[in-house]
N, C-alpha and C. Protein backbone atom coordinates (compact mmCIF):
# COMPACT_ATOMS: atom_id res chain seq x y z
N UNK A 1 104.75 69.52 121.91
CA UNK A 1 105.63 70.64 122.09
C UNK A 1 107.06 70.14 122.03
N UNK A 2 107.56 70.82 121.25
CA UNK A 2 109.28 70.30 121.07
C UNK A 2 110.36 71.23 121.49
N UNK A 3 109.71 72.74 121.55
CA UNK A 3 110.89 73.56 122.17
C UNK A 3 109.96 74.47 122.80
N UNK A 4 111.22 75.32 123.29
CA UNK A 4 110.58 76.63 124.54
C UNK A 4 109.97 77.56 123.61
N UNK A 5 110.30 78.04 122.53
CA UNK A 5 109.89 78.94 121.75
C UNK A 5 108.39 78.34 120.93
N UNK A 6 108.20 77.12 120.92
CA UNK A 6 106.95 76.76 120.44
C UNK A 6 105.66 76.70 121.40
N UNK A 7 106.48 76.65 122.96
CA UNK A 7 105.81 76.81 124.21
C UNK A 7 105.53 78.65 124.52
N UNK A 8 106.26 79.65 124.16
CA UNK A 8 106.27 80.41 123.95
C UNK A 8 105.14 81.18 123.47
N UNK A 9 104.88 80.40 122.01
CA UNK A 9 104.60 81.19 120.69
C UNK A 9 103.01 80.73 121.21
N UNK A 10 102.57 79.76 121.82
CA UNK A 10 101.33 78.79 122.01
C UNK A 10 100.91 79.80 123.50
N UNK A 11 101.75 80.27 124.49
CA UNK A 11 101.60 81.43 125.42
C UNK A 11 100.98 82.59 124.97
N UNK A 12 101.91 83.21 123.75
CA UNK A 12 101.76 84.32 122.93
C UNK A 12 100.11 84.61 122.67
N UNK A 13 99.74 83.40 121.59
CA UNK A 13 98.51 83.27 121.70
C UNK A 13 97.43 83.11 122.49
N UNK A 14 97.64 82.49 123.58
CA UNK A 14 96.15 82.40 124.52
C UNK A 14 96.46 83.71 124.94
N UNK A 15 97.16 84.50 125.49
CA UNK A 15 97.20 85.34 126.37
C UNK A 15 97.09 86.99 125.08
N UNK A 16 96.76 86.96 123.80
CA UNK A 16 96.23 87.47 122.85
C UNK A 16 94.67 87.05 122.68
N UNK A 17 93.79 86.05 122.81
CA UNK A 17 93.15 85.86 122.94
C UNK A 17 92.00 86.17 124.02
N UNK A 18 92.79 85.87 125.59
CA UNK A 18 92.15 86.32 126.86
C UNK A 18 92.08 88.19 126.61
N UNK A 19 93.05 88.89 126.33
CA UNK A 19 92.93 90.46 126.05
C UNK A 19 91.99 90.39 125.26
N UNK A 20 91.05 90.05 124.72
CA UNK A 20 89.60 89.85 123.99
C UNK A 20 88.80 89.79 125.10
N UNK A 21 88.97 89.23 126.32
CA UNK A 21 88.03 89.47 127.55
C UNK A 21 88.44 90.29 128.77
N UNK A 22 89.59 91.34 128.49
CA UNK A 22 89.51 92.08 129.31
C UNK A 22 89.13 93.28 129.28
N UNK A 23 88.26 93.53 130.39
CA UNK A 23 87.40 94.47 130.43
C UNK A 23 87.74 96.05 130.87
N UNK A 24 89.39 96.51 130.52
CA UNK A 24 90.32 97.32 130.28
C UNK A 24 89.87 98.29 129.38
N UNK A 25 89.46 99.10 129.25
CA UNK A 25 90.40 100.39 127.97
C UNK A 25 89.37 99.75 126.65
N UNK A 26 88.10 99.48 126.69
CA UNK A 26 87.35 98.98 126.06
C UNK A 26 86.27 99.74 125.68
N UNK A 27 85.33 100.19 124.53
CA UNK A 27 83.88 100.37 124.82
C UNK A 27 82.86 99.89 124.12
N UNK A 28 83.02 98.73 123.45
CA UNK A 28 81.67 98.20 122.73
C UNK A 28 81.88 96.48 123.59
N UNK A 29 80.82 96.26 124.39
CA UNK A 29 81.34 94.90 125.36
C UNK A 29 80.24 93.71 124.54
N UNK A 30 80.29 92.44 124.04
CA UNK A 30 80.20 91.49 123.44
C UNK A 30 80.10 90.17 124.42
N UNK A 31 78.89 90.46 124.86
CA UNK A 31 78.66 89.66 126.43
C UNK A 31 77.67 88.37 125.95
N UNK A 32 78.37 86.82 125.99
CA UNK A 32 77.66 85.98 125.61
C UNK A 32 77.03 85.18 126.70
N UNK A 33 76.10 84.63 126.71
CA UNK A 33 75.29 83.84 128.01
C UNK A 33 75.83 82.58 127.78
N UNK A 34 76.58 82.06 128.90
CA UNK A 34 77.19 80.81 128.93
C UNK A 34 77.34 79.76 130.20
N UNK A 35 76.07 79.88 130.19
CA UNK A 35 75.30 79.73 131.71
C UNK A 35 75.51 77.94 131.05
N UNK A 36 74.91 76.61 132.25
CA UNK A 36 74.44 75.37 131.63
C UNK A 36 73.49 75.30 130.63
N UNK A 37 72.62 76.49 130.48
CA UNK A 37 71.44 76.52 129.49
C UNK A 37 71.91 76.91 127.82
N UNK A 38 72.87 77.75 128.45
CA UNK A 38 73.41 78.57 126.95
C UNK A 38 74.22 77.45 126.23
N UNK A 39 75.29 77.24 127.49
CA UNK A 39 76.31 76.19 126.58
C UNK A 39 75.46 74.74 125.35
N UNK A 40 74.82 74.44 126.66
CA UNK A 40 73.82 73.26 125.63
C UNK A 40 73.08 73.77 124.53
N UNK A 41 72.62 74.81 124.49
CA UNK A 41 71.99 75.55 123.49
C UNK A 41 73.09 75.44 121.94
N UNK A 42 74.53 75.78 122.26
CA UNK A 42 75.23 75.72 121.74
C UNK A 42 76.08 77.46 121.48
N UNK A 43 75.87 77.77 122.72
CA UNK A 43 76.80 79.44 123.30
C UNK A 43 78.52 79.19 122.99
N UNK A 44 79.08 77.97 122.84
CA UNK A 44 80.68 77.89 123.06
C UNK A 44 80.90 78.61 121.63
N UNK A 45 80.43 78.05 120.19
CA UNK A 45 80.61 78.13 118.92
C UNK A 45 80.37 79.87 118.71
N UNK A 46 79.21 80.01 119.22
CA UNK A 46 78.88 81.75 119.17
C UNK A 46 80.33 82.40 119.94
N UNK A 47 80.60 81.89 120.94
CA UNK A 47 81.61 82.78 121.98
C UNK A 47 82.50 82.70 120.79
N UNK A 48 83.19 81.15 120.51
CA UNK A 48 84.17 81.87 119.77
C UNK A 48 84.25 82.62 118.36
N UNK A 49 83.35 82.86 117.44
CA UNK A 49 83.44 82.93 116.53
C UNK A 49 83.34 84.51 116.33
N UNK A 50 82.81 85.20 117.46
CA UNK A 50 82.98 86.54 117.88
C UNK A 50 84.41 86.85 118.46
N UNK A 51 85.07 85.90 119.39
CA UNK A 51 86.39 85.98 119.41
C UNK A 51 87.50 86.21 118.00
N UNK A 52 87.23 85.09 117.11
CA UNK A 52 87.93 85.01 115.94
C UNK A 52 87.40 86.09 115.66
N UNK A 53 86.98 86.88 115.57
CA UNK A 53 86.27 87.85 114.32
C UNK A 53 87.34 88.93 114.75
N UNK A 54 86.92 89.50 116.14
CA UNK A 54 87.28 90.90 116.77
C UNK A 54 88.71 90.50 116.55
N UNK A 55 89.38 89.40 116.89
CA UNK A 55 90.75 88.67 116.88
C UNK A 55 91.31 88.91 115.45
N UNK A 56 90.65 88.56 114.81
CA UNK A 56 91.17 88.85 113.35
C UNK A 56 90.99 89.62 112.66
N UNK A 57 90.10 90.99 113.00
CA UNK A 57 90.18 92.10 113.05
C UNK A 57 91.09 93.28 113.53
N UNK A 58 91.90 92.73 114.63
CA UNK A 58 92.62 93.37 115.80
C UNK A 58 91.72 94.35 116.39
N UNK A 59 90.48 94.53 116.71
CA UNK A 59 89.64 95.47 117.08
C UNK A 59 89.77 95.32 118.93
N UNK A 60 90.70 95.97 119.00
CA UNK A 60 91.01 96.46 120.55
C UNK A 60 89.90 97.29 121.03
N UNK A 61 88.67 97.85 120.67
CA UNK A 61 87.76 98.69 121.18
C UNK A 61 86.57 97.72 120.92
N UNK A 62 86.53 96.14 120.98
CA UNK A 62 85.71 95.57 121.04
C UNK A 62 86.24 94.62 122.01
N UNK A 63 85.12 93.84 123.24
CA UNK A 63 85.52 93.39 124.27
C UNK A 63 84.33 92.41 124.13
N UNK A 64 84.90 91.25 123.95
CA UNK A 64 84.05 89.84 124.01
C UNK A 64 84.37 89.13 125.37
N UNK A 65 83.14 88.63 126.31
CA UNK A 65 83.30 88.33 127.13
C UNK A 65 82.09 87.21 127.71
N UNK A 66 82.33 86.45 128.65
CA UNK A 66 81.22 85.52 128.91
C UNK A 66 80.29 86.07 129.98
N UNK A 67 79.28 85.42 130.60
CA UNK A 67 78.49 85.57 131.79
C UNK A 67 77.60 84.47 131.63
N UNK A 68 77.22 84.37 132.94
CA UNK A 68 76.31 83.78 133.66
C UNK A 68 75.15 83.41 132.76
N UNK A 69 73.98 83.13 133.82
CA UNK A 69 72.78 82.75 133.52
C UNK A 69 72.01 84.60 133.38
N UNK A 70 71.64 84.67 131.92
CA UNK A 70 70.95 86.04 131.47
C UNK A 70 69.36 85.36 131.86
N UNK A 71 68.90 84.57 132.73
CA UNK A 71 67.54 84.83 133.40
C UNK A 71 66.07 83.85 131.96
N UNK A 72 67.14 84.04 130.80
CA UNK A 72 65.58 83.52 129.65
C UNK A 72 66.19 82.43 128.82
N UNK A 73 66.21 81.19 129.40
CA UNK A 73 66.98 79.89 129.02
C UNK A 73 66.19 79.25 127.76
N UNK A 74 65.17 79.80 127.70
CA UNK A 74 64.20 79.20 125.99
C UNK A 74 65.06 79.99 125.26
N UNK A 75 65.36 81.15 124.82
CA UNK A 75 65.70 82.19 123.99
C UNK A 75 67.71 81.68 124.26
N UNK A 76 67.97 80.78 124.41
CA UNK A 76 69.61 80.83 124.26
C UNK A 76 69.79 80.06 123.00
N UNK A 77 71.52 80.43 122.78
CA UNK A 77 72.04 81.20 122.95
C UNK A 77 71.47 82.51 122.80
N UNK A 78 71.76 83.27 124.09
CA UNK A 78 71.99 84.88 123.92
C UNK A 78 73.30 85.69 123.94
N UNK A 79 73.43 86.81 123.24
CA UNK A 79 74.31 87.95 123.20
C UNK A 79 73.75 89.29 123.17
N UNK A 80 74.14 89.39 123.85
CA UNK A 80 74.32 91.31 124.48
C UNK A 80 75.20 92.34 123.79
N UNK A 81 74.52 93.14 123.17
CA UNK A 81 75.97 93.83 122.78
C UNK A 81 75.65 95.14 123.31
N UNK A 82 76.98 95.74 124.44
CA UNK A 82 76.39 96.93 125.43
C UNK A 82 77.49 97.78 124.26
N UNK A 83 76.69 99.07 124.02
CA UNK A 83 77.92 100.03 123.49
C UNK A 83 77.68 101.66 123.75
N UNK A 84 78.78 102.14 124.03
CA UNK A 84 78.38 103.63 124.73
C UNK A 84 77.40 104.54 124.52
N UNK A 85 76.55 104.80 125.31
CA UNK A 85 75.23 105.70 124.90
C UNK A 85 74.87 105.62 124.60
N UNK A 86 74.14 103.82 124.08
CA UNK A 86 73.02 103.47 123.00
C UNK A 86 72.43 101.99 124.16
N UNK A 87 71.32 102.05 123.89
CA UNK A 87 70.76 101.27 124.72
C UNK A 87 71.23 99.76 124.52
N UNK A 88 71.36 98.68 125.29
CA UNK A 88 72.08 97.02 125.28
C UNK A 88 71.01 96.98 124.32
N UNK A 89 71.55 95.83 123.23
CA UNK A 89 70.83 95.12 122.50
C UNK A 89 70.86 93.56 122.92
N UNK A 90 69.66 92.95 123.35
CA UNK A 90 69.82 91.27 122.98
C UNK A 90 69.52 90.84 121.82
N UNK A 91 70.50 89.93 121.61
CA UNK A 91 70.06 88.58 120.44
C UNK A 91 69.72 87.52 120.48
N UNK A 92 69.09 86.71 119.79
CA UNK A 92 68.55 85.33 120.54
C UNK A 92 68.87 84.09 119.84
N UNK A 93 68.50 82.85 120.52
CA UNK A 93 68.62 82.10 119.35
C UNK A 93 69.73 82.21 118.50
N UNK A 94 71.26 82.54 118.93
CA UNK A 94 72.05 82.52 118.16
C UNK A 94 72.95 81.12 117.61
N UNK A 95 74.08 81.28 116.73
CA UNK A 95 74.74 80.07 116.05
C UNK A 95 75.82 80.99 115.47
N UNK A 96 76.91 80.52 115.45
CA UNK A 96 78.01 81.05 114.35
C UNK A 96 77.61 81.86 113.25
N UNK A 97 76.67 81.86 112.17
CA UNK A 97 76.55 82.29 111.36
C UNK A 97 75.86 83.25 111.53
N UNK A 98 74.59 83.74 112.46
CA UNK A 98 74.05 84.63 113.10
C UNK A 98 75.29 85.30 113.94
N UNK A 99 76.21 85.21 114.45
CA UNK A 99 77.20 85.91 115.13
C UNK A 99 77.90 86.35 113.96
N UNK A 100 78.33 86.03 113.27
CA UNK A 100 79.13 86.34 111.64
C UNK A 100 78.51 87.40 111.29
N UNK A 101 76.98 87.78 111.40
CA UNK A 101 75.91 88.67 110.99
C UNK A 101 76.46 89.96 111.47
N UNK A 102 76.28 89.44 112.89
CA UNK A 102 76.06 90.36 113.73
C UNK A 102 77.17 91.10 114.36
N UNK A 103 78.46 90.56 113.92
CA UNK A 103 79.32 91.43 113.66
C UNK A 103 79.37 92.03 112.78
N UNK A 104 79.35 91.88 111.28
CA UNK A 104 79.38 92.24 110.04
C UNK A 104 78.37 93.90 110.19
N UNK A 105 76.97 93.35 110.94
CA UNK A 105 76.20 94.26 110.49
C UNK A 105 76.10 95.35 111.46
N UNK A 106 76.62 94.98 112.58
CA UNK A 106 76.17 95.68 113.97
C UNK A 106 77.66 96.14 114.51
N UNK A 107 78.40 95.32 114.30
CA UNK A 107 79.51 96.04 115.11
C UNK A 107 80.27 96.70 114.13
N UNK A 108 80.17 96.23 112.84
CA UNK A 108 81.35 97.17 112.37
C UNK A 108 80.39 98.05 110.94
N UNK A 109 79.31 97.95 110.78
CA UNK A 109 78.55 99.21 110.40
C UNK A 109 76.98 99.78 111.13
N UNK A 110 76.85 99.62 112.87
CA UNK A 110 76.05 100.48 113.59
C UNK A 110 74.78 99.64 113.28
N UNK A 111 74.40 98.73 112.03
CA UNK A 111 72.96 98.63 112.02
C UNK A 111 72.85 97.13 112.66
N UNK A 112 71.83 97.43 113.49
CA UNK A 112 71.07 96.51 114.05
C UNK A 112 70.16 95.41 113.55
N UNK A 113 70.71 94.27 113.83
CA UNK A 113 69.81 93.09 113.27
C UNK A 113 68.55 92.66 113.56
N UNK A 114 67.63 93.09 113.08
CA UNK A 114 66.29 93.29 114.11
C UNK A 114 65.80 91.57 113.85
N UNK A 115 66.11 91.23 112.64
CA UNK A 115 65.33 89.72 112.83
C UNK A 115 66.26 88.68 114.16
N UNK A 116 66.73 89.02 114.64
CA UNK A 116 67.69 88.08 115.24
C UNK A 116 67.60 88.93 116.76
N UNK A 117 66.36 89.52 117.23
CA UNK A 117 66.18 90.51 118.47
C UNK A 117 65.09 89.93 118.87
N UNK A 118 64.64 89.69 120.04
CA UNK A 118 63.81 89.05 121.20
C UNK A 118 62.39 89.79 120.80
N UNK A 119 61.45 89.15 120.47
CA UNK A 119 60.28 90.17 120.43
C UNK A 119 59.87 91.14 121.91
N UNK A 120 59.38 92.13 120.98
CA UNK A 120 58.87 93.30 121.92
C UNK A 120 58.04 92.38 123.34
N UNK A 121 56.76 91.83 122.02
CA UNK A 121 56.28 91.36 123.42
C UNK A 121 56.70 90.27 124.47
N UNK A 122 57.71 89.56 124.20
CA UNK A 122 57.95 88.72 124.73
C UNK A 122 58.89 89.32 126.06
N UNK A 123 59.73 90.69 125.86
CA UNK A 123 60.04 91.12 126.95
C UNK A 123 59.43 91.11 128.34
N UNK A 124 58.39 91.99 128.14
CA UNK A 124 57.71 92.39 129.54
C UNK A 124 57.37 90.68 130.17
């Protein structure tokens, strides 16, 4: 860092970035599992690459955010995508390029990625 304005501009950005996880004035929420199980799984690369996306989208009505331990540590990385009046979807087994998907296909045209969804039976 060499001046205030480069200290500034480097502010500018994280704090553009964190408004990607606030849970403000939002309604499609982008909830990644980033528990010890997820991260090792490899959850950091998924978190951000859904960050960059919505980020470089400017999509202020999309809210990417972390959590805890989601309870099914074989099936990580997981993502959640909660959106108004439609039931949470999980994803499993994710990676960057499966998150690339699943924005592409799910958040910004409604359809759901069914190969990349937890089997039925494996729920119950």
């Amino acid at each position: 860092m060499k001046s205030l304005e480069e200290l500034k501009a480097i502010r500018e950005k994280v704090q553009s970035q964190m408004n990607l996880r606030d849970e403000s004035g939002t309604d499609t929420r982008v909830v990644v599992g980033m528990a010890t199980c997820g991260i090792a799984a490899g959850a950091r690369p998924v978190l951000n690459k859904f960050v960059e996306l919505v980020q470089g989208r400017n999509l202020t009505e999309i809210q990417v955010t972390q959590t805890g331990c989601i309870g099914m540590c074989r099936y990580e990385p997981i993502v959640e995508i909660h959106e108004p009046g439609k039931p949470s979807v999980t994803y499993i087994h994710m990676d960057a390029e499966k998150a690339e998907k699943v924005f592409n296909d799910h958040l910004l045209h409604g359809n759901v990625v069914t190969e990349y969804l937890i089997p039925a039976k494996m729920q119950a």
